[in-house]
N, C-alpha and C. Protein backbone atom coordinates (compact mmCIF):
# COMPACT_ATOMS: atom_id res chain seq x y z
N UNK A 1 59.26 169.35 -89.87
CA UNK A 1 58.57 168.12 -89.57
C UNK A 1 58.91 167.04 -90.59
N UNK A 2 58.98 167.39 -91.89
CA UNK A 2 59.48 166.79 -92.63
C UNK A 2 60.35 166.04 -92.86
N UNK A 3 61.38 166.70 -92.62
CA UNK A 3 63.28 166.52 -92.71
C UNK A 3 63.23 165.63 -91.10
N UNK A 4 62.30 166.18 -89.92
CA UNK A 4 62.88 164.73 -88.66
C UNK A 4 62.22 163.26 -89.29
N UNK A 5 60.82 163.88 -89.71
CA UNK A 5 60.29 161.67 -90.50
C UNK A 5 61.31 161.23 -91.57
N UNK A 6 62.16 162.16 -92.14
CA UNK A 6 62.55 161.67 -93.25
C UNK A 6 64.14 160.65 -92.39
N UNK A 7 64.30 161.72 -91.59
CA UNK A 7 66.03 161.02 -90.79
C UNK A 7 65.22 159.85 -89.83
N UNK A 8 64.19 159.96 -89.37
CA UNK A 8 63.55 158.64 -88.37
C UNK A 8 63.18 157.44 -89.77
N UNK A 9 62.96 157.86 -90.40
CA UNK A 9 62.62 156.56 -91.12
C UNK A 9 64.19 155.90 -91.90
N UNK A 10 65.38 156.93 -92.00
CA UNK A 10 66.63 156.36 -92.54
C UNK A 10 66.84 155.73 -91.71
N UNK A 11 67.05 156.13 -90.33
CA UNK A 11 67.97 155.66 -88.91
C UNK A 11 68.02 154.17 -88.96
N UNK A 12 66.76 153.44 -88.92
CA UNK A 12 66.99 152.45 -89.03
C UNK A 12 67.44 151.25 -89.53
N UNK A 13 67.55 151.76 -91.31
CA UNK A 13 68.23 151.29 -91.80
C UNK A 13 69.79 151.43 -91.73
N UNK A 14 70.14 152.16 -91.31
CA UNK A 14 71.63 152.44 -91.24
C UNK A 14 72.35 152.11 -90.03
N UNK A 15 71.19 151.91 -88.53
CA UNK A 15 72.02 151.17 -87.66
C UNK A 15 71.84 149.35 -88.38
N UNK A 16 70.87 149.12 -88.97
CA UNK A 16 70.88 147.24 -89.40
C UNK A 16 72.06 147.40 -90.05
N UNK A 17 72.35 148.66 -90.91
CA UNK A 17 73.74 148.33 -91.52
C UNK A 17 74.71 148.05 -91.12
N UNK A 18 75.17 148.86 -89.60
CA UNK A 18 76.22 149.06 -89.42
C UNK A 18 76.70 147.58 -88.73
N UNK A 19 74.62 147.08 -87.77
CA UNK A 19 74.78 145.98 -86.90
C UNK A 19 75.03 144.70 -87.74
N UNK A 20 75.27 144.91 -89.01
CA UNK A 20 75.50 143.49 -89.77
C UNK A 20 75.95 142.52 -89.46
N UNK A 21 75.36 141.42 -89.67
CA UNK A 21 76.30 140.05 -88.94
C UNK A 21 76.63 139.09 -90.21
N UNK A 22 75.76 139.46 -91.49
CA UNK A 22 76.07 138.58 -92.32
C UNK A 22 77.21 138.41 -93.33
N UNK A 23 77.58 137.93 -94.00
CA UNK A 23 78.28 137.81 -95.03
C UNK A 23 78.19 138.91 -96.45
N UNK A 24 78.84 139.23 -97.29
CA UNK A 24 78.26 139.56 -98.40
C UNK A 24 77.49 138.63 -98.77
N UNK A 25 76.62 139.03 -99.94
CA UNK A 25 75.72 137.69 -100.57
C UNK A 25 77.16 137.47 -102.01
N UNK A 26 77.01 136.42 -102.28
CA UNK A 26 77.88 135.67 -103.18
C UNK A 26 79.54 135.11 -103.10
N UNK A 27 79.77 135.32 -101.15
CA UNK A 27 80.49 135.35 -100.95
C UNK A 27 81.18 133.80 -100.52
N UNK A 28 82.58 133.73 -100.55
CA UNK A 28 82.76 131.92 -101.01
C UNK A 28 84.02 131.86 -100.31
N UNK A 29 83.51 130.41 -99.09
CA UNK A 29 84.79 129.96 -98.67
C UNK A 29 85.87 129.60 -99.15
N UNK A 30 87.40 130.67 -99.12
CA UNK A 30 88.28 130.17 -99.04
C UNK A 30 88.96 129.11 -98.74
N UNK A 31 90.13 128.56 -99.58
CA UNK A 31 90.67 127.39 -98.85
C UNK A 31 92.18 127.74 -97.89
N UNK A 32 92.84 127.27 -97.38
CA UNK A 32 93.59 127.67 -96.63
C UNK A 32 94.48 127.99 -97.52
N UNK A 33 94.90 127.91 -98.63
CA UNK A 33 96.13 128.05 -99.51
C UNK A 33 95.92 129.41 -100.08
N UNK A 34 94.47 129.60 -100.14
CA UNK A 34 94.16 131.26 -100.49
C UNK A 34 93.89 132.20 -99.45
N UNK A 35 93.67 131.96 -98.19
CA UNK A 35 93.86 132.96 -97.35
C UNK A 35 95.47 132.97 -96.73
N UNK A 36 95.76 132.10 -96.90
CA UNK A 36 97.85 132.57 -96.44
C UNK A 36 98.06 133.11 -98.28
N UNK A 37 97.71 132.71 -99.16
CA UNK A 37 98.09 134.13 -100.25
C UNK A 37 97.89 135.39 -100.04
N UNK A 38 96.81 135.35 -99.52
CA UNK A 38 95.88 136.89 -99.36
C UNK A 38 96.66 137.62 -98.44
N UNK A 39 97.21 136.97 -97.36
CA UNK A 39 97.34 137.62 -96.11
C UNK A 39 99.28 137.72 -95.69
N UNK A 40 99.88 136.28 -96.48
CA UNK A 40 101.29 136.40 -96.14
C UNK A 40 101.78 137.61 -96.53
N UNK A 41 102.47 138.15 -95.46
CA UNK A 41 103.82 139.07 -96.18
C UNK A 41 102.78 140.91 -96.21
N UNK A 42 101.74 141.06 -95.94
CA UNK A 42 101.08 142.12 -96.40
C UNK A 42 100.41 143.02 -94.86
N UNK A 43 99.90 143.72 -94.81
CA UNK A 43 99.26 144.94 -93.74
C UNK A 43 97.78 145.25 -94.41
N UNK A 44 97.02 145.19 -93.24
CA UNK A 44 95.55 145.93 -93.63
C UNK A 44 95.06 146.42 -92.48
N UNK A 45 94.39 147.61 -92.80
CA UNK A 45 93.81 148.10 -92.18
C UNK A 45 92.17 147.68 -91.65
N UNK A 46 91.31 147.50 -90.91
CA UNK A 46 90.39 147.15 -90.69
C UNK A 46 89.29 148.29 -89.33
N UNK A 47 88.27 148.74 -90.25
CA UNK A 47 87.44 149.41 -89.64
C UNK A 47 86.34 148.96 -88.97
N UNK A 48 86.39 148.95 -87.81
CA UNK A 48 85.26 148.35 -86.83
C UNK A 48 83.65 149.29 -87.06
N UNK A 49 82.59 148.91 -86.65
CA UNK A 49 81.39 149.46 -86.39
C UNK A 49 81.33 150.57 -85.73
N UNK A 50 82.13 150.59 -84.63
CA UNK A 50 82.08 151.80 -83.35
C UNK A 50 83.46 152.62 -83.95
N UNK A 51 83.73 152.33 -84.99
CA UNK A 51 84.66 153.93 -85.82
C UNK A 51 85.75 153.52 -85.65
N UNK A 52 86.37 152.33 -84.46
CA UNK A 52 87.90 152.24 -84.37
C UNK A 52 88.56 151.45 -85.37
N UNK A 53 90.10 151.98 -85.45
CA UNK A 53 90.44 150.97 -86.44
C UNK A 53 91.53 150.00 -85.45
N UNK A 54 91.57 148.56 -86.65
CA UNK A 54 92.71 147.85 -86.35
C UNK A 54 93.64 147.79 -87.27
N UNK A 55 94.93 147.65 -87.41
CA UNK A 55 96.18 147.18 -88.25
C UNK A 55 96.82 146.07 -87.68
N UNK A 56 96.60 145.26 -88.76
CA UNK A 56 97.43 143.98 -88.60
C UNK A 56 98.14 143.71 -90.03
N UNK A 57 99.92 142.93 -89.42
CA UNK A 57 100.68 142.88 -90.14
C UNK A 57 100.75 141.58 -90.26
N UNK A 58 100.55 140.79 -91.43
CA UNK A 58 100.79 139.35 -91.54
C UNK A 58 102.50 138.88 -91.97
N UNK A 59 103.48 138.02 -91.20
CA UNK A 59 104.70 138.26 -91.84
C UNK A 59 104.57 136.65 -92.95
N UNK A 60 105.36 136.28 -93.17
CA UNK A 60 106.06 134.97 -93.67
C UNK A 60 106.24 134.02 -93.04
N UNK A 61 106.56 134.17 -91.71
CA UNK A 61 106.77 133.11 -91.09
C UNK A 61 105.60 133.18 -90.12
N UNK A 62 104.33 133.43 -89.91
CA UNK A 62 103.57 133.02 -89.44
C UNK A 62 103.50 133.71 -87.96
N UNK A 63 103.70 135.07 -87.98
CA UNK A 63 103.57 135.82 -86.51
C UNK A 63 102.78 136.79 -87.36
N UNK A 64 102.02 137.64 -86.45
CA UNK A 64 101.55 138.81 -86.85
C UNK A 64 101.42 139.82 -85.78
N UNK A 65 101.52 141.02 -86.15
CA UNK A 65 101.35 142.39 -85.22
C UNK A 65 100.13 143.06 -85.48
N UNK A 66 99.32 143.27 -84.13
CA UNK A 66 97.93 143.62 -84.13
C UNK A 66 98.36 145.17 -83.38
N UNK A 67 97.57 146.30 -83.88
CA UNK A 67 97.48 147.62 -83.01
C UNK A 67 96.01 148.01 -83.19
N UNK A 68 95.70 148.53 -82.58
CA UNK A 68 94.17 149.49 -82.61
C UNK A 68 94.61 150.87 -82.45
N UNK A 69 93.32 151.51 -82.91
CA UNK A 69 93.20 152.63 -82.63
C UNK A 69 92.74 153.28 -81.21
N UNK A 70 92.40 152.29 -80.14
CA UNK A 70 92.05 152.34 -78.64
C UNK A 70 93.45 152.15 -78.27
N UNK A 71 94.96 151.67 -78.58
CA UNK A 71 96.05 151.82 -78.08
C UNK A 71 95.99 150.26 -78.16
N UNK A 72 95.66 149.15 -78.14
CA UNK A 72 95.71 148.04 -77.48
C UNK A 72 96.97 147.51 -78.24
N UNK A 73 97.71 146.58 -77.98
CA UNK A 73 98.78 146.63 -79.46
C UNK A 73 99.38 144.60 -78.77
N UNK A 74 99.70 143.92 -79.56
CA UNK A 74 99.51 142.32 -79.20
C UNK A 74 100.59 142.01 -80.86
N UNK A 75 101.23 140.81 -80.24
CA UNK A 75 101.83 140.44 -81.18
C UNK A 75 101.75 138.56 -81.28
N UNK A 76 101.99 137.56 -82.31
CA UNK A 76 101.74 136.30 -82.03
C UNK A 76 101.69 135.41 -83.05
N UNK A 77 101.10 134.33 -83.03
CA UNK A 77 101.52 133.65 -84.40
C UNK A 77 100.01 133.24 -85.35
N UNK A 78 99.72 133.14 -86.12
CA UNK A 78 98.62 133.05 -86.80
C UNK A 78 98.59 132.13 -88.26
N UNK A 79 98.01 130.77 -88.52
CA UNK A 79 97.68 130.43 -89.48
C UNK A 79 96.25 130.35 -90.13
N UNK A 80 96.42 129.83 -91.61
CA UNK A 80 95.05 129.39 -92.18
C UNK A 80 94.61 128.28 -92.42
N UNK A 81 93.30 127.78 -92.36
CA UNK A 81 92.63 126.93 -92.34
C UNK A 81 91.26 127.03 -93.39
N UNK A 82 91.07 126.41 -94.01
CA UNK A 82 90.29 126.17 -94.73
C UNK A 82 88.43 127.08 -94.30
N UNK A 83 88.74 128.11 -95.27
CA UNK A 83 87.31 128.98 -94.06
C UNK A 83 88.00 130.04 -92.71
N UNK A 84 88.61 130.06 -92.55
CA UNK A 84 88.91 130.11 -91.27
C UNK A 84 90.64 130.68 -91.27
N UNK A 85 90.74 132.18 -90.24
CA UNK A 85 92.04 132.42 -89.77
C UNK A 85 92.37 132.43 -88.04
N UNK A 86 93.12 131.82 -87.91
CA UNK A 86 93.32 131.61 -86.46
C UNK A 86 94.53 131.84 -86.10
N UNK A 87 94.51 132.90 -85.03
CA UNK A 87 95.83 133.19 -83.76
C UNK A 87 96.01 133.07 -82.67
N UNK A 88 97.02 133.36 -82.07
CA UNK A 88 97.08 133.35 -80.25
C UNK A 88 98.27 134.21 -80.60
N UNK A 89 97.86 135.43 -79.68
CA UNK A 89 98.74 136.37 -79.03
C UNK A 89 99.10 135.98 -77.75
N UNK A 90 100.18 137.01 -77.87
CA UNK A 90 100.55 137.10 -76.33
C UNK A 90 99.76 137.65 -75.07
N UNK A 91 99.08 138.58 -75.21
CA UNK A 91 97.13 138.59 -75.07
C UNK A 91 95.98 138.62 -75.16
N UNK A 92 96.17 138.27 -76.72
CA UNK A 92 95.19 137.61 -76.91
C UNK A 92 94.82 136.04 -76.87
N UNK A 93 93.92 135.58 -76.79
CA UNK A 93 93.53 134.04 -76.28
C UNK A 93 93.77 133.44 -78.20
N UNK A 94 93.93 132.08 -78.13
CA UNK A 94 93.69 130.99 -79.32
C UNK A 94 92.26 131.84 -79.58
N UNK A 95 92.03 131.76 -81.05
CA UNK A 95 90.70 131.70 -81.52
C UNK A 95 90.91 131.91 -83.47
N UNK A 96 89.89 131.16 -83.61
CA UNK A 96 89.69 130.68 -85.05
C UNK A 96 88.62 131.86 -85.58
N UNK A 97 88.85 132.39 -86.46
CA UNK A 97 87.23 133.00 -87.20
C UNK A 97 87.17 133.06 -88.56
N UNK A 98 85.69 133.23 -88.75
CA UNK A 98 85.63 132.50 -90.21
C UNK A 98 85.47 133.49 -91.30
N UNK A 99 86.23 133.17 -92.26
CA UNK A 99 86.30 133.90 -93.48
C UNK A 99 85.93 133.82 -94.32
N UNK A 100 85.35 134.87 -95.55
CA UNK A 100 84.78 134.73 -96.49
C UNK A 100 85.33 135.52 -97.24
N UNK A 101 85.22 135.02 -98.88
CA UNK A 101 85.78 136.01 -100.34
C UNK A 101 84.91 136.46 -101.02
N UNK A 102 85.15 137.46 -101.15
CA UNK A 102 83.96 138.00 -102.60
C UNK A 102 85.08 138.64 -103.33
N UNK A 103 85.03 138.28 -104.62
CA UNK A 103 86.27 138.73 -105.21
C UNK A 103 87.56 138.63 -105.24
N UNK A 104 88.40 139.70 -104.80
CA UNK A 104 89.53 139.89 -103.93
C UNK A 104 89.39 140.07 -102.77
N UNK A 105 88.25 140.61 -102.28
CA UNK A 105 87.86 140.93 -100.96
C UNK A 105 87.79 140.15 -99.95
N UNK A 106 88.56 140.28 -98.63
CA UNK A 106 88.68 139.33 -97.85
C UNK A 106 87.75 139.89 -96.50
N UNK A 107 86.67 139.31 -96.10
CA UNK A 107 86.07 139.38 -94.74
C UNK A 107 85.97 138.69 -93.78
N UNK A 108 86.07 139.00 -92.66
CA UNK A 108 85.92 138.40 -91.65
C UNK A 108 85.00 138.23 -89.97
N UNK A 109 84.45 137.35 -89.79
CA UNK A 109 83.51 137.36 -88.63
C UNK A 109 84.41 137.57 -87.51
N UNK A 110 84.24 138.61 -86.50
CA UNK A 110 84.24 138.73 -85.24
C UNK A 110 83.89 138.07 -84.49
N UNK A 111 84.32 137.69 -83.01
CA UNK A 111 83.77 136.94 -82.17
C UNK A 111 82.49 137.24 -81.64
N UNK A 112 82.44 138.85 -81.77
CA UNK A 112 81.14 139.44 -81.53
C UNK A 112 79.72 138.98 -82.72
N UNK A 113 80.21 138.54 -83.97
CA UNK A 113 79.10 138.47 -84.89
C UNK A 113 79.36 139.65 -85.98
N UNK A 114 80.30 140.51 -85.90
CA UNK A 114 80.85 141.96 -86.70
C UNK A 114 81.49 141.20 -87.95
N UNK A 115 80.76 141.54 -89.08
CA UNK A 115 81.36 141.29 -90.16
C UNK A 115 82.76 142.82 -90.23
N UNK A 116 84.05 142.25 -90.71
CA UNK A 116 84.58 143.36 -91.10
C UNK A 116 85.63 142.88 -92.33
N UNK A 117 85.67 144.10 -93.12
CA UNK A 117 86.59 144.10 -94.43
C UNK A 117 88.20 143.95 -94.23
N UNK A 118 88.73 143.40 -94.78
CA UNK A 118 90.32 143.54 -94.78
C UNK A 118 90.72 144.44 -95.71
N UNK A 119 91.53 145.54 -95.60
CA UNK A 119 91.59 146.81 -96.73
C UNK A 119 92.91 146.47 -96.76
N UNK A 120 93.94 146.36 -97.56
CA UNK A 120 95.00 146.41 -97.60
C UNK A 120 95.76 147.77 -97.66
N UNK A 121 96.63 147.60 -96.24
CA UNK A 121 97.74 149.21 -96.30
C UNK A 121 98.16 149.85 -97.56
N UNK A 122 98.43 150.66 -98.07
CA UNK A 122 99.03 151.13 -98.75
C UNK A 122 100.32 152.20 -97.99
């Protein structure tokens, strides 16, 4: 009886976690000259809420290669903007989303409201 109040009273905190929409706290808009540093020329991995991952490859000249772990796989061109990284694939639609730094750490809002981390490939 114990051990189920003890997992009913975690649960909830750990789906608000996962459902996060916010920012880190202390976290600070980039300008466009620091998210094309962050991102030219490099690969990261990115872990969604529902467990899947994405990899995206940022090149030099301003295309990038998107794959998931659902198979979906899109290729296209992508710059930065002040706050903000924006692409258009070949199916994916134009869209801008907004970014934030904490540190080195680069995050980013989903269209859904999904905060997610940029991990860099190794």
């Amino acid at each position: 009886m114990k051990t189920r109040l003890a997992i009913l009273l975690l649960l909830p905190t750990t789906i608000a976690f996962a459902q996060s929409s916010g920012f880190p706290a202390d976290a600070t808009t980039p300008s466009a000259a620091d998210i094309q540093q962050h991102l030219t020329g490099k690969a990261f991995d990115i872990k969604l809420a529902d467990g899947s991952m994405w990899h995206v490859q940022y090149d030099n000249s301003g295309d990038y290669d998107f794959k998931s772990s659902k198979g979906f796989a899109d290729h296209g061109d992508w710059q930065a903007q002040d706050g903000k990284v924006c692409s258009k694939g070949s199916k994916i639609p134009y869209s801008c989303n907004d970014v934030r730094m904490k540190g080195n750490d680069l995050y980013l809002k989903r269209d859904s409201g999904e905060i997610v981390e940029f991990v860099e490939a190794r």
